[in-house]
N, C-alpha and C. Protein backbone atom coordinates (compact mmCIF):
# COMPACT_ATOMS: atom_id res chain seq x y z
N UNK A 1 -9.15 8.01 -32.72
CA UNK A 1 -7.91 7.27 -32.80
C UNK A 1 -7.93 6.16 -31.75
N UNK A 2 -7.63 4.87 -32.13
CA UNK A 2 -7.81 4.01 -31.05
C UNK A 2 -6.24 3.51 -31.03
N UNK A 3 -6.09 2.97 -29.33
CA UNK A 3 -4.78 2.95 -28.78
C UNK A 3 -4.58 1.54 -28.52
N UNK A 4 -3.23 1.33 -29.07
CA UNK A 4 -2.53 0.13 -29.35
C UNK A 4 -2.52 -0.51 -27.71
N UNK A 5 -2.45 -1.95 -27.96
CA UNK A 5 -2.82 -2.45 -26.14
C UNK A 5 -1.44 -1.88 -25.85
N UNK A 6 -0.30 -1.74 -26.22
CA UNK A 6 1.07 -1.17 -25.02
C UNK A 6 0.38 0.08 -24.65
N UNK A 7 -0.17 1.05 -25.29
CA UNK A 7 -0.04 2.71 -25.37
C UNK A 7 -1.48 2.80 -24.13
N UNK A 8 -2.48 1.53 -24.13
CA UNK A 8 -3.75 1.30 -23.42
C UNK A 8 -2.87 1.13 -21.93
N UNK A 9 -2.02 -0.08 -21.82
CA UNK A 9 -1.09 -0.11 -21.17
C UNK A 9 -0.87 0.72 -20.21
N UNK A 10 0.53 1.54 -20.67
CA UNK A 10 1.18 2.99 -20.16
C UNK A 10 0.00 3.95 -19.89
N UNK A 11 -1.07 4.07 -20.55
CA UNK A 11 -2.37 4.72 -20.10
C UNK A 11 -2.81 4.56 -18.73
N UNK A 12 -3.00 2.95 -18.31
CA UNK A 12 -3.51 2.70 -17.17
C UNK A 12 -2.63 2.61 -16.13
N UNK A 13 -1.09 2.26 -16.56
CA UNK A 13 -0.33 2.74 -15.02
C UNK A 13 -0.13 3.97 -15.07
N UNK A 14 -0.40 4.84 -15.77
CA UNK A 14 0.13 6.63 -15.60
C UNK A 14 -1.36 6.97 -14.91
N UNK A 15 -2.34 6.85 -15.09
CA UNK A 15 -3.78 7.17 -14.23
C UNK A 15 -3.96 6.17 -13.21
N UNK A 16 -3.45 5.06 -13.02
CA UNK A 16 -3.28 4.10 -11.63
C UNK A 16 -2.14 4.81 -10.73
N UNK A 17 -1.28 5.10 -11.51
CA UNK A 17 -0.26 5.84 -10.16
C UNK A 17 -0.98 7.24 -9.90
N UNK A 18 -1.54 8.37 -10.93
CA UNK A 18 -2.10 9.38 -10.54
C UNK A 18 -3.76 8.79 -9.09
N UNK A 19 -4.49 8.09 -9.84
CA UNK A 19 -5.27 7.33 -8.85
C UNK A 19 -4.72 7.30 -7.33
N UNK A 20 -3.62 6.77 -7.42
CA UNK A 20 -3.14 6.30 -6.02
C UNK A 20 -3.02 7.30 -5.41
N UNK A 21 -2.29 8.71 -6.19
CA UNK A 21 -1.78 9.69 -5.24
C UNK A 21 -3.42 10.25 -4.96
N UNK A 22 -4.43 10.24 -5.36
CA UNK A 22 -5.38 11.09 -5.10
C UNK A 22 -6.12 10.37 -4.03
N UNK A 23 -5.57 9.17 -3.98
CA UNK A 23 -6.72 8.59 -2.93
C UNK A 23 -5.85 7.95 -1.50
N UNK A 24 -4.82 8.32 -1.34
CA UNK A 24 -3.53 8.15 -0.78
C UNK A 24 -2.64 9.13 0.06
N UNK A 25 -2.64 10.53 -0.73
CA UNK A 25 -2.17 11.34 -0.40
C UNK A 25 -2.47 12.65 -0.93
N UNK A 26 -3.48 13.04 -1.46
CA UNK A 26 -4.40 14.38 -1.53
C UNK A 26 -4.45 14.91 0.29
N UNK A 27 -3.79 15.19 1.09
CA UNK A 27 -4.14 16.44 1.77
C UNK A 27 -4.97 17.41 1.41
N UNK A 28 -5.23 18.13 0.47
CA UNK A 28 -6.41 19.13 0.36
C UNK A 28 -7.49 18.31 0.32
N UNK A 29 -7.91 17.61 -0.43
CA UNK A 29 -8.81 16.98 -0.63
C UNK A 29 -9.02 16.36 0.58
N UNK A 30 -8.80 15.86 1.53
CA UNK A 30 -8.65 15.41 2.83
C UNK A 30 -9.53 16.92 3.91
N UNK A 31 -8.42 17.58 3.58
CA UNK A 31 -8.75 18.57 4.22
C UNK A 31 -10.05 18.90 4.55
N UNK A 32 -10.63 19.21 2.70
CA UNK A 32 -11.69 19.93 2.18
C UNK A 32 -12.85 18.74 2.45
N UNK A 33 -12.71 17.71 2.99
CA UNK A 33 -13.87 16.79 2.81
C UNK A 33 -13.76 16.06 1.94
N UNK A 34 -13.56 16.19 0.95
CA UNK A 34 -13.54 15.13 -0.51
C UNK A 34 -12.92 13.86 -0.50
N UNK A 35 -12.02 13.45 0.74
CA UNK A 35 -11.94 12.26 1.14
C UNK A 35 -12.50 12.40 2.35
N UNK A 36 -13.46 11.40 2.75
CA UNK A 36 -13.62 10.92 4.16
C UNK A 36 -12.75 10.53 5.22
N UNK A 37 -13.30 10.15 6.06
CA UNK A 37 -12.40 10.01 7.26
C UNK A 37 -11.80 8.69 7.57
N UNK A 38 -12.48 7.84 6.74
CA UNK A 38 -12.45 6.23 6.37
C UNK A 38 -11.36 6.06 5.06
N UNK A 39 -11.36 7.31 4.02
CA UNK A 39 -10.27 7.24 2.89
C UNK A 39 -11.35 7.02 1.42
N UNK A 40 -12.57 7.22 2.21
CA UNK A 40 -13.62 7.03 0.88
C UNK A 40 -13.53 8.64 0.22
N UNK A 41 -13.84 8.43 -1.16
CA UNK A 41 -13.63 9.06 -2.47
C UNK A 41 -14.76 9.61 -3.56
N UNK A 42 -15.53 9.99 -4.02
CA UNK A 42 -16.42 9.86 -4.73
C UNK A 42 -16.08 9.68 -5.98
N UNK A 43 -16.71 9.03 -6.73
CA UNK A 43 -16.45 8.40 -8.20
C UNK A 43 -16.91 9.43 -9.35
N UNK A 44 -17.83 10.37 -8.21
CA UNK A 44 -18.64 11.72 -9.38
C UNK A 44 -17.21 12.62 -9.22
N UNK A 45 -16.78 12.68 -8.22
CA UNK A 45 -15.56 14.18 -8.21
C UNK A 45 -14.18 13.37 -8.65
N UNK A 46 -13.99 12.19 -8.62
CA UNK A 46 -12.78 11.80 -9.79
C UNK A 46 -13.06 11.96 -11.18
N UNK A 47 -14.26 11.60 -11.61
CA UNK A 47 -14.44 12.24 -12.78
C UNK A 47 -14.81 13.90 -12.86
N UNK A 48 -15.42 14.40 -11.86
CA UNK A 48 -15.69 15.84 -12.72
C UNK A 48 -14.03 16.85 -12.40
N UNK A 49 -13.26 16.37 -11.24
CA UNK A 49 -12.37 17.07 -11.13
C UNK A 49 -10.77 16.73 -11.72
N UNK A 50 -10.75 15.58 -12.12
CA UNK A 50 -9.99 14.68 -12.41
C UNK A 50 -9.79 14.27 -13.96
N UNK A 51 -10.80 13.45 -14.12
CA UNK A 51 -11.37 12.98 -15.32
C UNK A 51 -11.41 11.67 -15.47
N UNK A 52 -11.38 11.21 -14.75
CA UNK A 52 -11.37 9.75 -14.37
C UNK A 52 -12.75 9.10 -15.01
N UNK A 53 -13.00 8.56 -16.17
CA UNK A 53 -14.43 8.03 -16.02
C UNK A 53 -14.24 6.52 -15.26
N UNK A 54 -15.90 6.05 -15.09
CA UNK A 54 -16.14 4.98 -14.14
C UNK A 54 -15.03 4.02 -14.96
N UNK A 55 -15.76 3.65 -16.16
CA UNK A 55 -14.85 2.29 -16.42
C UNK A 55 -13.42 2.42 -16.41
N UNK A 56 -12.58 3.35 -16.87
CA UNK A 56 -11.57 3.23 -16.56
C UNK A 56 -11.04 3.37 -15.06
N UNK A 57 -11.55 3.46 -13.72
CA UNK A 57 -11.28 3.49 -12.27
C UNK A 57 -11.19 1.68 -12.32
N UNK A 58 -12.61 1.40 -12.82
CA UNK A 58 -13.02 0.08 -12.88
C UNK A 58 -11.76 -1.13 -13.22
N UNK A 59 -11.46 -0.72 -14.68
CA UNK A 59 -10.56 -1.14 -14.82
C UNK A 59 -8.86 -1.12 -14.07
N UNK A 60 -8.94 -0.54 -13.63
CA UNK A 60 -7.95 0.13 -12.92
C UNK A 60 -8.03 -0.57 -11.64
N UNK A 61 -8.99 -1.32 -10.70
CA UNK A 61 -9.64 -1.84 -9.37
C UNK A 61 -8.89 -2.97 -10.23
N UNK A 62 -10.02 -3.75 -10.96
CA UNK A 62 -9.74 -4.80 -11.68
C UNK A 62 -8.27 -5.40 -11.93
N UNK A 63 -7.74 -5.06 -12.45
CA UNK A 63 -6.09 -5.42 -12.84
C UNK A 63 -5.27 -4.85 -11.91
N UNK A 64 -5.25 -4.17 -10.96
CA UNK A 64 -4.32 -3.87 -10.34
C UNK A 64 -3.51 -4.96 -9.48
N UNK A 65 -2.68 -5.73 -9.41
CA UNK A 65 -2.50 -7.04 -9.09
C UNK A 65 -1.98 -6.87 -7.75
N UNK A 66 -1.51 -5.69 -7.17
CA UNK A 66 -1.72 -5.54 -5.70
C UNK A 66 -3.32 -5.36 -5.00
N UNK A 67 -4.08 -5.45 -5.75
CA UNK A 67 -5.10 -5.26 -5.59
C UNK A 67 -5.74 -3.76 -3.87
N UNK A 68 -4.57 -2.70 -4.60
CA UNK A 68 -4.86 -1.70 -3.86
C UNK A 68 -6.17 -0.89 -3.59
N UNK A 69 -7.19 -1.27 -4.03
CA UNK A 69 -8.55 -0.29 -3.82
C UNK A 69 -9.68 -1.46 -3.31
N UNK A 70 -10.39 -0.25 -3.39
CA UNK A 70 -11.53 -1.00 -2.90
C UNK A 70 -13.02 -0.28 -3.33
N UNK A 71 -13.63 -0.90 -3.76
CA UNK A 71 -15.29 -0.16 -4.34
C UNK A 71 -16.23 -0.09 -3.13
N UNK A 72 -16.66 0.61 -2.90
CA UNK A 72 -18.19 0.75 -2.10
C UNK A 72 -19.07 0.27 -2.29
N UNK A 73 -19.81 -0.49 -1.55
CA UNK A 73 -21.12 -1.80 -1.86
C UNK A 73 -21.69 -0.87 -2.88
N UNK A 74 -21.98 0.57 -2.77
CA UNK A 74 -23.09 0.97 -3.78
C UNK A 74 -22.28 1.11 -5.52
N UNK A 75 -21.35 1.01 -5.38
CA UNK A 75 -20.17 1.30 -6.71
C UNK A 75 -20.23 2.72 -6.47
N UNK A 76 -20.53 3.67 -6.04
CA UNK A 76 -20.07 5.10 -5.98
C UNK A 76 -18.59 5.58 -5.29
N UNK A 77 -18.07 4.96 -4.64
CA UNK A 77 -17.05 5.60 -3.83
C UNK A 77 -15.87 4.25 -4.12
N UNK A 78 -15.01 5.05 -3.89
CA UNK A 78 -13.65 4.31 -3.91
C UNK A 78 -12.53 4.38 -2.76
N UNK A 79 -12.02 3.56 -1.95
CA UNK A 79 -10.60 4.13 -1.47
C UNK A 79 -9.47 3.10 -1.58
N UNK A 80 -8.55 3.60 -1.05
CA UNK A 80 -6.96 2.93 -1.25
C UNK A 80 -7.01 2.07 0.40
N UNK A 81 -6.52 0.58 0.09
CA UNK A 81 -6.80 -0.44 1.42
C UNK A 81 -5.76 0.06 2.66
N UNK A 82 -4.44 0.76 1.40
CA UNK A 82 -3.17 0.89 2.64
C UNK A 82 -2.82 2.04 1.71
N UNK A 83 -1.43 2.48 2.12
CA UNK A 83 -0.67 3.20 1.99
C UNK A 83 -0.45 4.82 1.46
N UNK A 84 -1.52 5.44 3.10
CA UNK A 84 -1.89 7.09 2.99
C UNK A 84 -0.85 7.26 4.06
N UNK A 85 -0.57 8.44 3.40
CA UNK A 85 -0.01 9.78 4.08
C UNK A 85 -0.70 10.36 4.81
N UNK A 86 -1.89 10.57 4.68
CA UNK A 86 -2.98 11.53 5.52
C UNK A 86 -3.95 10.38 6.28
N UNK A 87 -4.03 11.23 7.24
CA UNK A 87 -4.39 10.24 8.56
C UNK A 87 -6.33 9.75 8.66
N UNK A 88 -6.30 8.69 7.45
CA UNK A 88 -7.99 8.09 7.34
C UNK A 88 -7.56 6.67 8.43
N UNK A 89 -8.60 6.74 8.53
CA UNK A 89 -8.86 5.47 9.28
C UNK A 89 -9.74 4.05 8.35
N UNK A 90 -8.80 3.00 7.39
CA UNK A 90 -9.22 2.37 6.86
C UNK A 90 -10.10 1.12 7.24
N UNK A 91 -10.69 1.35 8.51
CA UNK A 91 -11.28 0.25 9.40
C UNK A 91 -10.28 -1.24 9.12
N UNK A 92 -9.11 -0.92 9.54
CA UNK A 92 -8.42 -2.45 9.83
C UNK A 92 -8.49 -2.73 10.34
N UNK A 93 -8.30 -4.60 10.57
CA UNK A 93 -8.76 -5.60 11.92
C UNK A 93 -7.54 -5.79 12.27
N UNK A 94 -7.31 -5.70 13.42
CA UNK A 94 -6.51 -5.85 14.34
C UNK A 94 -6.42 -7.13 14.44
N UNK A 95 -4.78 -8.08 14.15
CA UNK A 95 -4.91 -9.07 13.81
C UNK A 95 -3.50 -10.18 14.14
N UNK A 96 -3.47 -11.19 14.88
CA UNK A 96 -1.78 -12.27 14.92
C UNK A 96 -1.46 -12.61 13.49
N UNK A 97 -0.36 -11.91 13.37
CA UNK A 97 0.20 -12.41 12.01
C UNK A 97 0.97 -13.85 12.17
N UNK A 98 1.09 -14.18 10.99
CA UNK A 98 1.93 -15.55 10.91
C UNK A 98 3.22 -15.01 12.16
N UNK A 99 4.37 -16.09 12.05
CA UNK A 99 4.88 -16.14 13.27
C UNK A 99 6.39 -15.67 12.18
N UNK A 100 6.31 -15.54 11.18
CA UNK A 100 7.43 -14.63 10.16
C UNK A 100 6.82 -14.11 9.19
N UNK A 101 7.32 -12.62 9.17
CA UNK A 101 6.74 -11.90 8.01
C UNK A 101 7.74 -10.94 7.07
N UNK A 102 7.97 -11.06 5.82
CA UNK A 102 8.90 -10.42 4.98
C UNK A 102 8.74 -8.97 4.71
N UNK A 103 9.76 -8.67 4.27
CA UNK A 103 9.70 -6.91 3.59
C UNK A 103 10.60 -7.07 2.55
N UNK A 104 10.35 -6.57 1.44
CA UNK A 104 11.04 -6.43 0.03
C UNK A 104 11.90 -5.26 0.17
N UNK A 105 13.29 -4.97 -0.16
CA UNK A 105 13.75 -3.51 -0.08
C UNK A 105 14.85 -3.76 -1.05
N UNK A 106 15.61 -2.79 -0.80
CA UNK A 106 16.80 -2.83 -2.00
C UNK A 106 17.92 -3.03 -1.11
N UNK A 107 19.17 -3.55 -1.15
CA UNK A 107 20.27 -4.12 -0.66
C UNK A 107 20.82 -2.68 0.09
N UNK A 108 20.99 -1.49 -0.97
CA UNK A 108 21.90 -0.42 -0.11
C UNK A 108 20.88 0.01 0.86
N UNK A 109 19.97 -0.06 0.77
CA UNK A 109 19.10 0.61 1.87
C UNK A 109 18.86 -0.20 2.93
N UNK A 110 18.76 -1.81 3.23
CA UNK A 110 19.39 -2.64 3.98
C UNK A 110 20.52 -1.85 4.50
N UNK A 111 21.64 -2.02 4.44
CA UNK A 111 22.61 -2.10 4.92
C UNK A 111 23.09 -0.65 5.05
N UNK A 112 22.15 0.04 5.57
CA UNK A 112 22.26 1.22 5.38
C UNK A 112 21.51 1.75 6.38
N UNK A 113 20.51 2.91 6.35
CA UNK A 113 19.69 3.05 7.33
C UNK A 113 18.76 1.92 8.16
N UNK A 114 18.53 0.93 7.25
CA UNK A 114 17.04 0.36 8.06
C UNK A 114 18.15 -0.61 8.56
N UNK A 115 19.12 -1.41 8.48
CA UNK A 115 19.51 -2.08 9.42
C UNK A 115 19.74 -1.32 11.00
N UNK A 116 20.37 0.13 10.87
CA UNK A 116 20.54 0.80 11.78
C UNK A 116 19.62 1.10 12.70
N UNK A 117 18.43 1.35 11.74
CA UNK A 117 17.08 2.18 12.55
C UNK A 117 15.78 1.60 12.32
N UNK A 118 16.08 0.15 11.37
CA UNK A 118 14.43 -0.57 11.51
C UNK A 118 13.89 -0.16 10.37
N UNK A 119 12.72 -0.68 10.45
CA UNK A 119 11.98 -0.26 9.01
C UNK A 119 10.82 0.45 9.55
N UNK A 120 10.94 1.97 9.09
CA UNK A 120 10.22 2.77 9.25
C UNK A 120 8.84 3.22 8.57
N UNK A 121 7.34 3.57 8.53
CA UNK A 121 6.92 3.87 7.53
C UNK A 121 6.98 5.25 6.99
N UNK A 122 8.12 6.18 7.30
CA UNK A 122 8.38 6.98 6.39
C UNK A 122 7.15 7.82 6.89
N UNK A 123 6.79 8.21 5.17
CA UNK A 123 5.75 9.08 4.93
C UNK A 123 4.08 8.78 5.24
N UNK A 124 4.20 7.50 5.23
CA UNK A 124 2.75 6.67 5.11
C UNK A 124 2.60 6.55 6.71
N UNK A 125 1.41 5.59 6.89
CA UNK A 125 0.70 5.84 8.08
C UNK A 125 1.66 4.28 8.85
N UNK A 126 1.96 3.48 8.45
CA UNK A 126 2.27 2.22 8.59
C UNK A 126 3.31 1.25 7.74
N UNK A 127 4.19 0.56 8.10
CA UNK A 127 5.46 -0.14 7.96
C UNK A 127 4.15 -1.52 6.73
N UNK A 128 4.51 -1.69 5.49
CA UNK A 128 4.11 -2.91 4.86
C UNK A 128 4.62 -3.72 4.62
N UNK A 129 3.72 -5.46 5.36
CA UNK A 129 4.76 -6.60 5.18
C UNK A 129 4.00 -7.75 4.79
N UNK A 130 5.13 -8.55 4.25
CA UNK A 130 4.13 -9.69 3.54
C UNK A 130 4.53 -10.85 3.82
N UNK A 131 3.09 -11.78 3.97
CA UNK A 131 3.19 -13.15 4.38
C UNK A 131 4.37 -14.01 3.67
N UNK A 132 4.58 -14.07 2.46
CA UNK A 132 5.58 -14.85 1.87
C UNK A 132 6.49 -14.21 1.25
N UNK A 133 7.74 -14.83 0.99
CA UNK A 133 9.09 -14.48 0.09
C UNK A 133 8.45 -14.06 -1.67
N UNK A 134 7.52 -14.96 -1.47
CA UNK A 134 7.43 -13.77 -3.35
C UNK A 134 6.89 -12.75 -3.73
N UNK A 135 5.93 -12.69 -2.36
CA UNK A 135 5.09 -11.37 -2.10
C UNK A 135 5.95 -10.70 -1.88
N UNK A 136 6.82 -10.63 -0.89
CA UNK A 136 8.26 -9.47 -0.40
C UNK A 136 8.98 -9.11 -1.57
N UNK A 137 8.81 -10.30 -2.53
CA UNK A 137 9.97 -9.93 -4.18
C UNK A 137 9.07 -9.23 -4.89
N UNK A 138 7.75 -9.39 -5.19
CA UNK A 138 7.37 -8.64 -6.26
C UNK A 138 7.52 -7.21 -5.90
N UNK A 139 6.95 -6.83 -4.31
CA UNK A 139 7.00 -5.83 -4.18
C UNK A 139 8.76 -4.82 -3.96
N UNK A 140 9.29 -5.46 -3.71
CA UNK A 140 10.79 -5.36 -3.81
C UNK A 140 11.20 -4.89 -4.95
N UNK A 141 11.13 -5.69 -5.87
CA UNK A 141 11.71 -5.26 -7.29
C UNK A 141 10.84 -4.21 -7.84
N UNK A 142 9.92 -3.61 -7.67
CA UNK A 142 9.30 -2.31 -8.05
C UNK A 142 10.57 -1.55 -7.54
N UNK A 143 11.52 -1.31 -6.80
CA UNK A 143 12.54 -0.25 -6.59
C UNK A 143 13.36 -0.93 -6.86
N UNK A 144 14.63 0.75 -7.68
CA UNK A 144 15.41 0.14 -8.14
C UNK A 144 17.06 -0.27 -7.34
N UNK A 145 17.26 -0.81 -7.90
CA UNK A 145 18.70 -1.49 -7.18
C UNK A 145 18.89 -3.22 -6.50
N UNK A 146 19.96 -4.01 -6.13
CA UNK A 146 19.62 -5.37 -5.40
C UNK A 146 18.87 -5.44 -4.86
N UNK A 147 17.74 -6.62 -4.96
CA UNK A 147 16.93 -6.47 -3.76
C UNK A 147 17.34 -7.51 -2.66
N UNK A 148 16.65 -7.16 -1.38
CA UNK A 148 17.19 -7.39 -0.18
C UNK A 148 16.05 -7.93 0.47
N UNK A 149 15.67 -8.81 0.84
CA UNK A 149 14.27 -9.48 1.85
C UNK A 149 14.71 -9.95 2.99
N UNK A 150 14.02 -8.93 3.42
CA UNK A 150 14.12 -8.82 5.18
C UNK A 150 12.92 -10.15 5.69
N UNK A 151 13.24 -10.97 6.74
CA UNK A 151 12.91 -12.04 7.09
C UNK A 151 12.58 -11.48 8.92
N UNK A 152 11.30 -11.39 9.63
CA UNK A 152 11.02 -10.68 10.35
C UNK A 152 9.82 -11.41 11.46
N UNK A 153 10.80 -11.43 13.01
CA UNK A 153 10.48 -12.57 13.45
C UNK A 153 8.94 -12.00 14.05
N UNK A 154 7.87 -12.17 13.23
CA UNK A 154 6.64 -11.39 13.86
C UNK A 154 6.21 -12.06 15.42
N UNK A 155 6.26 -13.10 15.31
CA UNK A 155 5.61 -13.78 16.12
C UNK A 155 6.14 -13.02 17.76
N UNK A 156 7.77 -12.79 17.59
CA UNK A 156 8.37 -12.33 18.89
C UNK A 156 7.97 -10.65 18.98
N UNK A 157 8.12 -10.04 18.04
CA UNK A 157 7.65 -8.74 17.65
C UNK A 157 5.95 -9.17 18.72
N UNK A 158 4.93 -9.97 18.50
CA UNK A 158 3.44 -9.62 18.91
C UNK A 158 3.98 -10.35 20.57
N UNK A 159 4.33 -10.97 20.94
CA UNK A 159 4.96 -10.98 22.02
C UNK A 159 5.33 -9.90 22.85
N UNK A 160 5.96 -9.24 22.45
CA UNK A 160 6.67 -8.45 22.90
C UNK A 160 5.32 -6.98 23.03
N UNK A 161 4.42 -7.15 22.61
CA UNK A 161 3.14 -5.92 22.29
C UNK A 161 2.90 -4.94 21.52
N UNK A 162 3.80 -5.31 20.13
CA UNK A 162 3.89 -4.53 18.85
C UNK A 162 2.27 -5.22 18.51
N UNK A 163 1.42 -4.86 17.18
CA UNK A 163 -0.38 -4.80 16.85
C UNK A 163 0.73 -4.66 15.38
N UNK A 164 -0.26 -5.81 14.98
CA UNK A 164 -0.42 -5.83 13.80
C UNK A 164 -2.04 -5.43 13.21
N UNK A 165 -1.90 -5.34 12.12
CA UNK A 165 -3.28 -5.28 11.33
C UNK A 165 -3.31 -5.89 9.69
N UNK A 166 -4.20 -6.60 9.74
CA UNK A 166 -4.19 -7.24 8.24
C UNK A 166 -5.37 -6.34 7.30
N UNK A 167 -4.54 -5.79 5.84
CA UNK A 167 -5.78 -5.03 4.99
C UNK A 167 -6.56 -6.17 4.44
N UNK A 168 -7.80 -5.68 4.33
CA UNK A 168 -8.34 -6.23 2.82
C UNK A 168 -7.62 -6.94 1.55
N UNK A 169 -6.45 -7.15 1.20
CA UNK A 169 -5.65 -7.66 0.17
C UNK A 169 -4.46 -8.18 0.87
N UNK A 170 -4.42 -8.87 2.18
CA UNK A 170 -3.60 -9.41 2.64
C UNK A 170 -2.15 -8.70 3.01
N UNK A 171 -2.31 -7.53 3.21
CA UNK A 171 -1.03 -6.83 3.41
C UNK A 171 -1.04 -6.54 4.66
N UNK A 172 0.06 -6.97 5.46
CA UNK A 172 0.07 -6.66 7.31
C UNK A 172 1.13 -5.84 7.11
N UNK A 173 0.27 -4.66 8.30
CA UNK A 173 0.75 -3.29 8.40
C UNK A 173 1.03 -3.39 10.01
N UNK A 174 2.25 -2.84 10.16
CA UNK A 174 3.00 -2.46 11.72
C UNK A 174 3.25 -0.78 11.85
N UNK A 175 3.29 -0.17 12.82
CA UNK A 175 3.83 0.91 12.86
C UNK A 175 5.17 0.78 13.07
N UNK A 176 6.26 -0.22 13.30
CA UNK A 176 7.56 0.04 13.06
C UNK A 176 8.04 -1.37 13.18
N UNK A 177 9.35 -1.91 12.61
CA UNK A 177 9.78 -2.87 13.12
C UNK A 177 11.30 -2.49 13.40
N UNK A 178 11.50 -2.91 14.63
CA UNK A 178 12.91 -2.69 15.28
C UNK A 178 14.02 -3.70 14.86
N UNK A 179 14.88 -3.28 14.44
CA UNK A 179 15.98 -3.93 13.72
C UNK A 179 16.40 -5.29 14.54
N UNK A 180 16.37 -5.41 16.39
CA UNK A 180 16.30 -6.62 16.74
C UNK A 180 15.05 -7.70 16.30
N UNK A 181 14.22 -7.43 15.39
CA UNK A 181 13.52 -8.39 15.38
C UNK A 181 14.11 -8.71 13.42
N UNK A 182 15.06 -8.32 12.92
CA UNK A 182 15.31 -9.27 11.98
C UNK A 182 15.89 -10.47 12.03
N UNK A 183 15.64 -11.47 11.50
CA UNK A 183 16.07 -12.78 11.36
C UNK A 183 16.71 -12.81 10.45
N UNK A 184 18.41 -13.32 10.44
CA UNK A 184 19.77 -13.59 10.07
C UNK A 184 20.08 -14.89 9.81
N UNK A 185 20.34 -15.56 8.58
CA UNK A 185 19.80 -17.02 8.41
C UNK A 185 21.62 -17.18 7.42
């Protein structure tokens, strides 16, 4: 039976979001070795435990328009650039971000906790922010409700001796930003 491009579609974000959690936030697999310590993956145990074959991971690298992964020079291994729960070390460069950097969120949650207490990274290892206003929207409108773009004075933030780090796909990661460093326009 061959699958209509919507149904190919819904195929590849339902195994791109399963993808993410396995290479993101598998704790056992962490545990057990099966992720490295770097967040690398093997491409033989997504498929034999998983079922992941190559081309569809492939495809999945390919189109992902956050461009969240990353292949291993040899094509065997895979990991996620940002956003684990479990504590890999994705070799990021330590890096001066532009001198303003955005965050996408939803309006009640603005005006709600993170104005109070900053923008936290939660569950993940690190706070994600982006160089421009449309980067902050795309990722914004993935949640639901108004969205809200936080405008974030980095430059005084690295001043002050907050470390940034830039991934592989242009995403600068902070461990927190303190609610005095939003910019009110």
């Amino acid at each position: 039976m061959k699958l209509t491009e919507e149904n190919r579609k819904k195929m590849l974000m339902q195994r791109g979001k399963e993808l993410a959690f396995l290479l993101r936030h598998d704790a056992e697999a962490f545990r057990m070795g099966v992720i490295d310590e770097h967040g690398w993956r093997s491409l033989a145990d997504l498929r034999m435990e998983h079922h992941f074959l190559p081309a569809i991971v492939k495809e999945i690298v390919e189109t992902d328009d956050k461009q969240r992964y990353e292949m291993s020079k040899d094509g065997k291994r895979i990991r996620a650039r940002q956003g684990h729960s479990i504590p890999v070390d994705v070799e990021l460069k330590e890096a001066t971000p532009p001198d303003v950097l955005y965050h996408g969120t939803k309006e009640h949650l603005f005006f709600g906790p993170i104005m109070k207490d900053g923008l936290k990274p939660m569950k993940r290892l690190y706070v994600h922010l982006s160089k421009d206003v449309e980067t902050a929207t795309k990722v914004g409108n993935r949640r639901k409700g108004n969205l809200y773009i936080i405008k974030i004075d980095a430059k005084q933030m690295t001043e002050d001796g907050c470390k940034f780090w830039l991934s592989n796909n242009g995403v600068w990661l902070t461990e927190k930003v303190e609610p005095k460093y939003f910019i009110y326009e």
